[in-house]
Protein backbone atom coordinates (compact mmCIF):
# COMPACT_ATOMS: atom_id res chain seq x y z
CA UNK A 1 -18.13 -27.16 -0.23
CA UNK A 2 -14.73 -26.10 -1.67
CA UNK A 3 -11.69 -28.13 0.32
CA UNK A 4 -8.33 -26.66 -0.37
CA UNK A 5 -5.13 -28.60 -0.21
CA UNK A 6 -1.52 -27.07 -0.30
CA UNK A 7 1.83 -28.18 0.86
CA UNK A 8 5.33 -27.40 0.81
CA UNK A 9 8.37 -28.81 1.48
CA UNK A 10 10.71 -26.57 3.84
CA UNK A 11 14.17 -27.46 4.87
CA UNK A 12 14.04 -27.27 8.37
CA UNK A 13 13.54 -28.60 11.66
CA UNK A 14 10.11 -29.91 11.77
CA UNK A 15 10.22 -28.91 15.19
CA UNK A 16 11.67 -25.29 14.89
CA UNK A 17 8.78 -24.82 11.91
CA UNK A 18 6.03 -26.21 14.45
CA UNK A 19 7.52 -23.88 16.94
CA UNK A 20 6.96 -20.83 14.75
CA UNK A 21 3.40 -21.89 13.66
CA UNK A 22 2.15 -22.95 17.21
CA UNK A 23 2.74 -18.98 18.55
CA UNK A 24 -0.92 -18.13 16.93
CA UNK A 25 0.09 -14.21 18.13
CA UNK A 26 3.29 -14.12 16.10
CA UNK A 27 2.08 -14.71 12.75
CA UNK A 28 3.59 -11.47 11.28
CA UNK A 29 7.12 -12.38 12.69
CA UNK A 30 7.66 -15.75 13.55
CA UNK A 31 5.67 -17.43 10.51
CA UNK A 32 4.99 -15.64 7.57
CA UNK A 33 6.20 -12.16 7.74
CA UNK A 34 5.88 -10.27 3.81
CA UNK A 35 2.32 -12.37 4.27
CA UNK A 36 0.82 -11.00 7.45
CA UNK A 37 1.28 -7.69 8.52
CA UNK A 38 0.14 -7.91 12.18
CA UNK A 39 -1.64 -10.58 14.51
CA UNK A 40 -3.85 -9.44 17.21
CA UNK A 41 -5.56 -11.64 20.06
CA UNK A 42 -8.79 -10.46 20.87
CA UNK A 43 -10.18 -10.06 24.08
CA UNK A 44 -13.26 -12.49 24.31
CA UNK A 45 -14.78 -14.84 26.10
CA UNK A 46 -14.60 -18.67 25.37
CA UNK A 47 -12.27 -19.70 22.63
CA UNK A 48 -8.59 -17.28 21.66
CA UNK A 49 -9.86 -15.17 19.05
CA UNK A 50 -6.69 -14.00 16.75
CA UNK A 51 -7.57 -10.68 13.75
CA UNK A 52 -5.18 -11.35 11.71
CA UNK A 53 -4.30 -8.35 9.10
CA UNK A 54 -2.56 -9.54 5.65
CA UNK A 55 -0.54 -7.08 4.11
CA UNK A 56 -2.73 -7.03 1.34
CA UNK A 57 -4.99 -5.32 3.77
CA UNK A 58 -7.22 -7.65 4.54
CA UNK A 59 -8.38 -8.64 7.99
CA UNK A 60 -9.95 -11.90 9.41
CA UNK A 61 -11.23 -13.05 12.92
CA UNK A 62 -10.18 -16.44 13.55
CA UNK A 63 -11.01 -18.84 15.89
CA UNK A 64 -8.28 -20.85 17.32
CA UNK A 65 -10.23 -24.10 17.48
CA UNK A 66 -7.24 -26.33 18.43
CA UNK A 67 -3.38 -26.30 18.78
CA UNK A 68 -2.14 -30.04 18.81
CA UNK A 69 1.42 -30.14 20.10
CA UNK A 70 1.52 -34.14 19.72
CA UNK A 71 0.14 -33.78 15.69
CA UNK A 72 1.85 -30.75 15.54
CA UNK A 73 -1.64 -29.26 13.90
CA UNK A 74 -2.93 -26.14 14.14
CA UNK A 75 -6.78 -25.59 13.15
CA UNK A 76 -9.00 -22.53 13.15
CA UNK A 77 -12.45 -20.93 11.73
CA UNK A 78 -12.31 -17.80 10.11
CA UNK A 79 -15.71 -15.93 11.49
CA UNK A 80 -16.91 -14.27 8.37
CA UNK A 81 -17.49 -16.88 6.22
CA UNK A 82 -20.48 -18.67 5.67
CA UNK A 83 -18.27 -21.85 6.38
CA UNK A 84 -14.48 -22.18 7.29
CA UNK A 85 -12.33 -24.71 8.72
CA UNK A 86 -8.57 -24.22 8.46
CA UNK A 87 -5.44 -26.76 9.14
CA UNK A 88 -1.66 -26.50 9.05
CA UNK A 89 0.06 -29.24 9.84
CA UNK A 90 3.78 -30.12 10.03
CA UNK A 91 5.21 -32.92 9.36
CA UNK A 92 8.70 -34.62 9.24
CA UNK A 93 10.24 -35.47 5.99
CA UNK A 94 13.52 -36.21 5.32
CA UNK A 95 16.03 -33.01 5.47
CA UNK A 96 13.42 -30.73 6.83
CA UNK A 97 9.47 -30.27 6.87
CA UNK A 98 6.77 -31.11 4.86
CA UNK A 99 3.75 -28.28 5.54
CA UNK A 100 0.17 -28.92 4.90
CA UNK A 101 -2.64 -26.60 4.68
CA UNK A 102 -6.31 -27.54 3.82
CA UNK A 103 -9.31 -25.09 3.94
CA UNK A 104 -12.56 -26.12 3.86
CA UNK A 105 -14.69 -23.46 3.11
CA UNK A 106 -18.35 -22.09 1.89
CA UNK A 107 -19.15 -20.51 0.14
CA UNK A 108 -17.55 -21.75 -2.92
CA UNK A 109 -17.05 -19.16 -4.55
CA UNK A 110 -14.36 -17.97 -2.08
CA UNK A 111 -12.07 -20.48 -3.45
CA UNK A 112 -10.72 -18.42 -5.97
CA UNK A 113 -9.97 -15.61 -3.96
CA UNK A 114 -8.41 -18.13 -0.87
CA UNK A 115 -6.45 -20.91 -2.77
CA UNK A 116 -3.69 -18.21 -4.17
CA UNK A 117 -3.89 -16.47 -0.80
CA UNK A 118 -2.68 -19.84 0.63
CA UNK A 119 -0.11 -20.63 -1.75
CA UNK A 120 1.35 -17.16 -1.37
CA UNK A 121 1.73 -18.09 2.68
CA UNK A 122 2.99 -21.01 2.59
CA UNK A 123 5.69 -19.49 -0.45
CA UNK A 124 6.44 -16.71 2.54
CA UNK A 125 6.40 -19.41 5.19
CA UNK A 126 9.29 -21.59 3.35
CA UNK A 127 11.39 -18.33 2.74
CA UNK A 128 10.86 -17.10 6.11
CA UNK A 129 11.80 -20.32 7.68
CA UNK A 130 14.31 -21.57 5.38
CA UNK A 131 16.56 -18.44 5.77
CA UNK A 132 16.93 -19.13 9.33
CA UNK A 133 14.60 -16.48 10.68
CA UNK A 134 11.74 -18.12 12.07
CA UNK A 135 13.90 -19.20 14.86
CA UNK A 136 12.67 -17.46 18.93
């Protein structure tokens, strides 16, 4: 199984960055805009189902398995894969944020394709953020 690992450093407020990725509907404005075009939550029963559509035109299903105010870590599944388990996690570092993002994910040949897809987010993430406009 392919496991993914990229961070970033952002300076700001751990907790205004949290804030931003915690709102699993606001993707395409609060957290990554240039990244995501639009976030949609899915009507469905059981757990929040967000389709997420990248400007690159893709679209994935993912399962919000767990937002974890305390950690301040996000995870989800993305349904199409034969195996995914995503996590973004902030944590405090001195003068701002330090971001991490793991994937697990099968098969591995996806790798290839999902590793740059995740750098380029969290890139859009720190730009967002850092210019002030991840705020509300």
């Amino acid at each position: 199984m392919a496991s993914l690992h990229h961070e970033v450093f952002i300076a700001a407020d751990p907790g205004t960055v949290w804030g931003a990725a915690r709102e699993v509907d606001r993707l395409h404005d609060r957290l990554v805009p240039g990244f995501v075009a639009a976030t949609e939550m899915l009507d469905v029963e059981g757990a929040p189902v967000r389709r997420v559509t990248f400007v690159n035109g893709a679209v994935a299903d993912e399962t919000i398995v767990s937002v974890d105010d305390a950690r301040r870590r996000l995870v989800w599944a993305i349904k199409a894969f034969e195996h995914h388990n995503g996590a973004l996690q902030v944590l405090e570092a001195p003068e701002g944020a330090r971001v991490v993002w793991t994937a697990d994910l099968l098969p591995d040949s996806l790798a290839d394709r999902v590793s740059p897809m995740m750098a380029q987010g969290l890139a859009c993430m720190k730009a967002h953020l850092e210019s002030g406009a991840g705020r509300g």
